[in-house]
Protein backbone atom coordinates (compact mmCIF):
# COMPACT_ATOMS: atom_id res chain seq x y z
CA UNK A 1 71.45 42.74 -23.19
CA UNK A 2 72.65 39.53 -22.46
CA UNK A 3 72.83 35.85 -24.88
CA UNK A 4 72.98 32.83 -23.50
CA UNK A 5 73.44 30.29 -25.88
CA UNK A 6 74.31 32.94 -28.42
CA UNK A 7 76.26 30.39 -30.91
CA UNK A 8 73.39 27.91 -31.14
CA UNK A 9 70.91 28.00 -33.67
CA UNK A 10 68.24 30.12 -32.31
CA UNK A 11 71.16 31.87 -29.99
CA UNK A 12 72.06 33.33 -33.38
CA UNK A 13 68.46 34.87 -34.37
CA UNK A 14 68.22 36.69 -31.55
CA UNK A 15 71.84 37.91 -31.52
CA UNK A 16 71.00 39.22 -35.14
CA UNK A 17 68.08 40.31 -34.40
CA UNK A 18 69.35 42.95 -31.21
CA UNK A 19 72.37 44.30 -33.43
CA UNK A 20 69.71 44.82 -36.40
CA UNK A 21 67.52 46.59 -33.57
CA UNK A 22 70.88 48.60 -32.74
CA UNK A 23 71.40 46.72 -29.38
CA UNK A 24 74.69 46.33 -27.70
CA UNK A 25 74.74 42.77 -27.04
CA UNK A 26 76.75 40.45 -24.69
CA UNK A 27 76.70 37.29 -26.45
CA UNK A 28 78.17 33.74 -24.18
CA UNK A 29 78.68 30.26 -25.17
CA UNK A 30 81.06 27.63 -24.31
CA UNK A 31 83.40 27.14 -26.84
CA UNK A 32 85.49 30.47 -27.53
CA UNK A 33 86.12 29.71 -31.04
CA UNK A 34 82.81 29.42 -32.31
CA UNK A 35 82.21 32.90 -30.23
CA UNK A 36 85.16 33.96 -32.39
CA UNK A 37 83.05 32.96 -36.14
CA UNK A 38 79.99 34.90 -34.46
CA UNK A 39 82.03 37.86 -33.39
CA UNK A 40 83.33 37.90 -37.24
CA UNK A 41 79.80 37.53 -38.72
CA UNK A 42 78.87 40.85 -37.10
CA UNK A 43 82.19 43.17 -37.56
CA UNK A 44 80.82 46.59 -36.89
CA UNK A 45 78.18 45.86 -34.16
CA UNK A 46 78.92 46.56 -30.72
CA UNK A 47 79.33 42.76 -29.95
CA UNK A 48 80.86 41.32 -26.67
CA UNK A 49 81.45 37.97 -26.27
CA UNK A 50 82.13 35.88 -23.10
CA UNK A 51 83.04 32.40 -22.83
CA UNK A 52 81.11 30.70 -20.21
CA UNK A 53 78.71 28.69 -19.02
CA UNK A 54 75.49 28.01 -16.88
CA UNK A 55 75.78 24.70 -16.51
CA UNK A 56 75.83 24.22 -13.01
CA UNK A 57 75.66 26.79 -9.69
CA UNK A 58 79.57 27.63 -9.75
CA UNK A 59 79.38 28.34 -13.49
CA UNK A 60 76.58 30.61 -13.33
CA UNK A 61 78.41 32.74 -10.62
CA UNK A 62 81.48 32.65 -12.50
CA UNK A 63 79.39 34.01 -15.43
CA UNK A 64 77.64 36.84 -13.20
CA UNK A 65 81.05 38.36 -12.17
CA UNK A 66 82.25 38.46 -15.70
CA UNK A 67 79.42 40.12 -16.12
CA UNK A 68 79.47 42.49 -13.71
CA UNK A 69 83.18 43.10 -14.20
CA UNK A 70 82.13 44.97 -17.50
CA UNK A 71 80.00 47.63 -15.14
CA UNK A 72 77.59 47.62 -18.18
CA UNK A 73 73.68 47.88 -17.20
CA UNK A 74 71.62 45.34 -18.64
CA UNK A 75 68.13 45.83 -20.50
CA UNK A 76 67.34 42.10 -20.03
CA UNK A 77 68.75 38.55 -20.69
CA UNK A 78 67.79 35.74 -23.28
CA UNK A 79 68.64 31.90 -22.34
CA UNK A 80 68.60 30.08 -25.28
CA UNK A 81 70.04 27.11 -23.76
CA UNK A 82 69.65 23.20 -24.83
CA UNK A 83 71.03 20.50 -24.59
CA UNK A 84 71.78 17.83 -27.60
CA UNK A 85 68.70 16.52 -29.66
CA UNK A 86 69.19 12.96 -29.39
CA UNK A 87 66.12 11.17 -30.19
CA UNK A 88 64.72 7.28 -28.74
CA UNK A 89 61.94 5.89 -26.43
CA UNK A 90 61.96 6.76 -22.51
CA UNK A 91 61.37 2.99 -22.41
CA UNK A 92 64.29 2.13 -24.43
CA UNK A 93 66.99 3.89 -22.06
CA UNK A 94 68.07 3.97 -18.62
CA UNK A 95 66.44 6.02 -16.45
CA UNK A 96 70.39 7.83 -16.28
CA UNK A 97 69.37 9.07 -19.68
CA UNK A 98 66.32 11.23 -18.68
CA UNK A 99 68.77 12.61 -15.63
CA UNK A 100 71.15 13.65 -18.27
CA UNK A 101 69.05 14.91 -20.53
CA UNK A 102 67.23 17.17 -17.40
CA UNK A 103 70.59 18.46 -16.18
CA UNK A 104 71.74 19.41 -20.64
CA UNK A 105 68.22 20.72 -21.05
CA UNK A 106 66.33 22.20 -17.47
CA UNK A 107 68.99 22.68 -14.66
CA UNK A 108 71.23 25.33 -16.91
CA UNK A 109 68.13 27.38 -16.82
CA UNK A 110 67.69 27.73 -13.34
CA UNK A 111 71.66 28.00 -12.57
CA UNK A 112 71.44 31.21 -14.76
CA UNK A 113 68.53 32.64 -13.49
CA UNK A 114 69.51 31.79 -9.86
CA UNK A 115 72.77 34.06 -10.79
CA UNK A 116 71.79 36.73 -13.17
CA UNK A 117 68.33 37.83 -12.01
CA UNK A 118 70.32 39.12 -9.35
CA UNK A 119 72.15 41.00 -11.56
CA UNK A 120 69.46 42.60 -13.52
CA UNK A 121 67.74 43.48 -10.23
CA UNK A 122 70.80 45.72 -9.25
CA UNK A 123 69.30 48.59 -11.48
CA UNK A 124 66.90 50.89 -10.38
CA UNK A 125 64.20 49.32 -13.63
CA UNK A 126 64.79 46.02 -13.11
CA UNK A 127 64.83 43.87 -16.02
CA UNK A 128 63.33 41.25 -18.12
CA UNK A 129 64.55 37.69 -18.67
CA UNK A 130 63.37 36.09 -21.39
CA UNK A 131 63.90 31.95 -21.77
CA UNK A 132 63.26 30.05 -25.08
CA UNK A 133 61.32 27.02 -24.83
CA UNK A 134 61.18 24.39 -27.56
CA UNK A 135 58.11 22.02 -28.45
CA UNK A 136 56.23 19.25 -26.73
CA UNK A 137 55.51 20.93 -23.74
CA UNK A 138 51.99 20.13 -23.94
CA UNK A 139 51.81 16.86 -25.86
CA UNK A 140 54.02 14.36 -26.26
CA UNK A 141 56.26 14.67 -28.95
CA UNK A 142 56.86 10.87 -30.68
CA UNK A 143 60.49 9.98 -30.48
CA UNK A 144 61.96 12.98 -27.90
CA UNK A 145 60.18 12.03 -25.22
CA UNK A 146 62.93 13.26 -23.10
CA UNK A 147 62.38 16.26 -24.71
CA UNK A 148 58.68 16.97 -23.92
CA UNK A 149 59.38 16.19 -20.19
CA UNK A 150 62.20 18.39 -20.14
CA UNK A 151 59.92 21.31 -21.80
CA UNK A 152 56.86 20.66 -20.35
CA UNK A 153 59.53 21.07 -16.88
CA UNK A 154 60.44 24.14 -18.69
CA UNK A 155 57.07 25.79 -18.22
CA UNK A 156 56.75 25.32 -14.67
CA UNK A 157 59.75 26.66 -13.90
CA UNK A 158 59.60 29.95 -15.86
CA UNK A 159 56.07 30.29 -14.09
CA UNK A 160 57.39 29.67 -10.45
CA UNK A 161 60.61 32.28 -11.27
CA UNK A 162 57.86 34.55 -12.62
CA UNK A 163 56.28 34.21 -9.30
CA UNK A 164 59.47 34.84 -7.01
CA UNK A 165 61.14 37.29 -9.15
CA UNK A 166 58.53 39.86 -8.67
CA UNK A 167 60.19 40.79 -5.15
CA UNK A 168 63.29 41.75 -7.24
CA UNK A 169 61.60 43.54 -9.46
CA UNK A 170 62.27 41.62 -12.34
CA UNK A 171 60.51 40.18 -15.11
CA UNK A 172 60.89 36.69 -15.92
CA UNK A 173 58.64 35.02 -19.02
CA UNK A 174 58.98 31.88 -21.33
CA UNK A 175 58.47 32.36 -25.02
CA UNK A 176 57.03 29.32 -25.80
CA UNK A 177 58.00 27.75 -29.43
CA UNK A 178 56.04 25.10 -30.30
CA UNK A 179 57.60 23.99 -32.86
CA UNK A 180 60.95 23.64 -34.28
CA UNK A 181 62.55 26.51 -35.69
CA UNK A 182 64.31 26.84 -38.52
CA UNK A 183 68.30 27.86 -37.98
CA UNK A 184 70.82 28.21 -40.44
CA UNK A 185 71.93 25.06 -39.49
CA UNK A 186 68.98 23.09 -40.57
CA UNK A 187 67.35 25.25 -42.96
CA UNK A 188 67.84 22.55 -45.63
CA UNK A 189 65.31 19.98 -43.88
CA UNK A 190 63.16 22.76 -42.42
CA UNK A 191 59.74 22.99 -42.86
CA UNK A 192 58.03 25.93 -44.15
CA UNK A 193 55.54 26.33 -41.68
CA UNK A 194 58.27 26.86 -39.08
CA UNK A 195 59.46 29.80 -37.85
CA UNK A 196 63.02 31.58 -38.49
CA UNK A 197 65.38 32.04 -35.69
CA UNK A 198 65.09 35.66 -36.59
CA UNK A 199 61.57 35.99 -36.08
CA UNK A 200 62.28 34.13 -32.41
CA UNK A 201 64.24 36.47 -31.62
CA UNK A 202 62.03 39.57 -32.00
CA UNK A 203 59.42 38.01 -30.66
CA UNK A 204 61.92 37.89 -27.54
CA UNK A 205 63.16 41.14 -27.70
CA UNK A 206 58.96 42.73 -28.05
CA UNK A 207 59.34 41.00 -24.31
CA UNK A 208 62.50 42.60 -23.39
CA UNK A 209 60.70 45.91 -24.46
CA UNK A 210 57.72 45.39 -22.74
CA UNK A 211 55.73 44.84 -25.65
CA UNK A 212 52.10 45.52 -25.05
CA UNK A 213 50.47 42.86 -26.52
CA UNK A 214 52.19 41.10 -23.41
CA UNK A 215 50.24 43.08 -20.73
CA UNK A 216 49.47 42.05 -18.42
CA UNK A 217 52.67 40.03 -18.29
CA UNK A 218 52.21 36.50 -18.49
CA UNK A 219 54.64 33.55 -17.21
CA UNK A 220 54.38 31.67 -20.68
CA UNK A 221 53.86 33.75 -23.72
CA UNK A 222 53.05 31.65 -26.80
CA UNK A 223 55.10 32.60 -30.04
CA UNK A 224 52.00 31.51 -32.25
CA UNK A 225 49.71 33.91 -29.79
CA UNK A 226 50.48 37.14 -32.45
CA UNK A 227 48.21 36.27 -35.77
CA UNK A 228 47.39 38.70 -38.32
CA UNK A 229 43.98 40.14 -38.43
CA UNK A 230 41.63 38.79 -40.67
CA UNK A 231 40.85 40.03 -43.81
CA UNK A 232 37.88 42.95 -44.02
CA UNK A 233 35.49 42.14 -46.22
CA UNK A 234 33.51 44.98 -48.30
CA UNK A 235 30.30 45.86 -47.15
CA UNK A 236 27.55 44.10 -48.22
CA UNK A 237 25.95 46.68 -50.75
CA UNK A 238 29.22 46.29 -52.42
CA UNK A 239 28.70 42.74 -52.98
CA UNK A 240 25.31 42.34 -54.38
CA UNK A 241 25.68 42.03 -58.27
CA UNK A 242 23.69 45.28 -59.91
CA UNK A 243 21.76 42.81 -62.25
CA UNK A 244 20.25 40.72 -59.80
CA UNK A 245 19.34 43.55 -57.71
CA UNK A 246 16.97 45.38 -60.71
CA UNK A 247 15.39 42.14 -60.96
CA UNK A 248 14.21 42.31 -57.19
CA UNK A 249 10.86 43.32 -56.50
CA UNK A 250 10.15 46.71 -54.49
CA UNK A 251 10.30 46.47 -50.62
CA UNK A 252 12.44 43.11 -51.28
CA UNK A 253 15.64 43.72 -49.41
CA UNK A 254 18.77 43.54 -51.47
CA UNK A 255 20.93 40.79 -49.37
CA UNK A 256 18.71 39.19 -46.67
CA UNK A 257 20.50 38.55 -43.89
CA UNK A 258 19.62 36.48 -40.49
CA UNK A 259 18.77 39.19 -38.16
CA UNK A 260 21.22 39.30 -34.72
CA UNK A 261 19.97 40.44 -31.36
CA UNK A 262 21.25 44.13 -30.11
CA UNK A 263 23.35 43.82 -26.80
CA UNK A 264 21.44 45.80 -24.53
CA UNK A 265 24.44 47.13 -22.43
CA UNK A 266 28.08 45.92 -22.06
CA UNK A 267 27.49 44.20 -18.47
CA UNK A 268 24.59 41.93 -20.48
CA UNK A 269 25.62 38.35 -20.61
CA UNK A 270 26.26 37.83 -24.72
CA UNK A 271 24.01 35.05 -24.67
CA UNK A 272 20.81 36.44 -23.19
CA UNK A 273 17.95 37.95 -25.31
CA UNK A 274 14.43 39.61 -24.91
CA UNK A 275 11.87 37.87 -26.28
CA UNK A 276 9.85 40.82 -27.63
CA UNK A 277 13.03 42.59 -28.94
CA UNK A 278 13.38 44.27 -32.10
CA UNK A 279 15.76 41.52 -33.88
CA UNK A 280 11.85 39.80 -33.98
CA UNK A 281 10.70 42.00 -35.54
CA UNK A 282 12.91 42.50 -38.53
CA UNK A 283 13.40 38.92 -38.91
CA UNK A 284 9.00 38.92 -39.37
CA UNK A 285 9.66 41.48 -41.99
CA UNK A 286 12.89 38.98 -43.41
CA UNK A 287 10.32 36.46 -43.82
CA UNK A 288 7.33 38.54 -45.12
CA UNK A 289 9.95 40.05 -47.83
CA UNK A 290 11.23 36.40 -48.77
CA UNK A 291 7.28 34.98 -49.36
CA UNK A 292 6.69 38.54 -51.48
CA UNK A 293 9.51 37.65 -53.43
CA UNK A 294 8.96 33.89 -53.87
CA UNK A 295 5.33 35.16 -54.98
CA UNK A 296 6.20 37.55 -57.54
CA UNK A 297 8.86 35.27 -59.44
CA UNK A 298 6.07 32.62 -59.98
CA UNK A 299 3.23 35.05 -60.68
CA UNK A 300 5.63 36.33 -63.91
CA UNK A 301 5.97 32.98 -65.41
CA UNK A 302 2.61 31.03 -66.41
CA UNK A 303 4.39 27.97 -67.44
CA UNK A 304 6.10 27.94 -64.63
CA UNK A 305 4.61 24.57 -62.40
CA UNK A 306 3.00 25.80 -58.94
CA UNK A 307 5.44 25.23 -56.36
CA UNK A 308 4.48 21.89 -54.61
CA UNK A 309 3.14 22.25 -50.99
């Protein structure tokens, strides 16, 4: 599989995160020596590195006949490809620095994919290619508001190539990261609620793969989608405490509970409900227990004040 962006901060998680899978990996970036410190971090993992770039049109076809020079098939490509994170107001700059900051941050993106979904496509299972998208897309993030128009940019593209790349037989999704993630470049000043460039980078690779949880395949795949199941509680004969139970009179039920109406079939609309059904029924019963109850706890106590009415 194929890196772009592979010496950047999240270009790193998911270049550690195919050799820990056992990947080969093609990793590119622009500056060779920094190529050279990643190829070093990662000694005896099959690790090729190209130094490129996707910058423009005649970049990204530069880039696709390195590529293909190596007559290596490809599971899939990553782009994780920004630009610089300068921060100020839209209203404070030119409009020359929104251009610039479109061309760092949204035109590389479709230069590569104009040149490598091509690529992919030349095998008989296609591909999948994966682009990392950063936050703000959907609301404005205070300070880089460059940044949430280039993002929010971001998303429309990755759903229009998702569109068009189906005639080659190619998958094309964004991962969408809305938040900032913590690299070892900033891990100092990161939050803890954000996630590792590691755990990016799986998340990319479950799309590489196909993962199921991302089928149907959508265009924009939310990293914050996957939660972990809620806690099961016991049941609730588990809970009730065995002393208060002995003092509850006979017929009394041992947790009452609000009584919820049976679906009648799976094609029944979830909020309709008989009126003469049986959840009724049993909540008459509820209520019948809960006044026999109520009436034997005062009938035991003769000092006990009548309850007012």
């Amino acid at each position: 599989m194929v890196v772009l962006g592979a010496t950047g901060g999240v270009g790193r998680g998911v270049v550690q995160a195919a050799l820990d899978g056992g990947r080969p990996v093609i990793a590119v970036a622009r500056q060779a020596s920094e190529l050279k410190v990643l190829k070093a971090s990662f000694p005896h993992a099959d690790l090729t590195t190209i130094a490129g770039s996707v910058s423009n049109d005649p970049a990204g076809a530069k880039l696709a006949r390195a590529l293909r020079k190596l007559g290596r098939p490809l599971a899939g490509v990553v782009a994780a490809v920004c630009g610089s994170a300068e921060r100020g107001r839209l209203l404070d700059n030119p409009a020359e620095f929104l251009r610039r900051k479109l061309d760092e941050d949204l035109l590389p993106h479709l230069a590569a994919a104009r040149h490598l979904l091509p690529l992919l496509a030349e095998h008989d299972r296609g591909g999948t290619y994966v682009l990392i998208g950063g936050p703000g897309s959907e609301h404005p993030w205070a300070g880089y508001g460059h940044r949430s128009i280039g993002a929010a940019a971001l998303r429309m593209l990755a759903r229009v190539l998702h569109d068009e790349a189906r005639q080659l037989a190619v998958r094309v999704q964004l991962l969408a990261v809305d938040t900032p993630v913590c690299t070892e470049f900033n891990q100092r000043n990161a939050c803890p609620e954000w996630p590792s460039a590691l755990s990016v980078g799986q998340r990319a690779l479950a799309l590489i793969d196909h993962d199921a949880d991302s089928e149907p395949p959508h265009a924009v795949v939310p990293y914050a989608s996957r939660v972990a199941p809620p806690p099961q509680l016991p049941p609730r004969a588990a809970r009730v405490p065995s002393a208060s139970a002995s003092r509850l009179p006979a017929g009394a039920p041992a947790y009452p509970t609000t009584a919820r109406p049976t679906p009648k079939s799976a094609s029944t609309d979830a909020c309709s409900q008989d009126p003469d059904s049986t959840a009724d029924e049993t909540a008459q019963r509820c209520l019948q227990d809960a006044r026999a109850l109520l009436k034997s706890l005062t009938s035991k106590n003769p000092k006990q004040e009548p309850t007012p009415r």
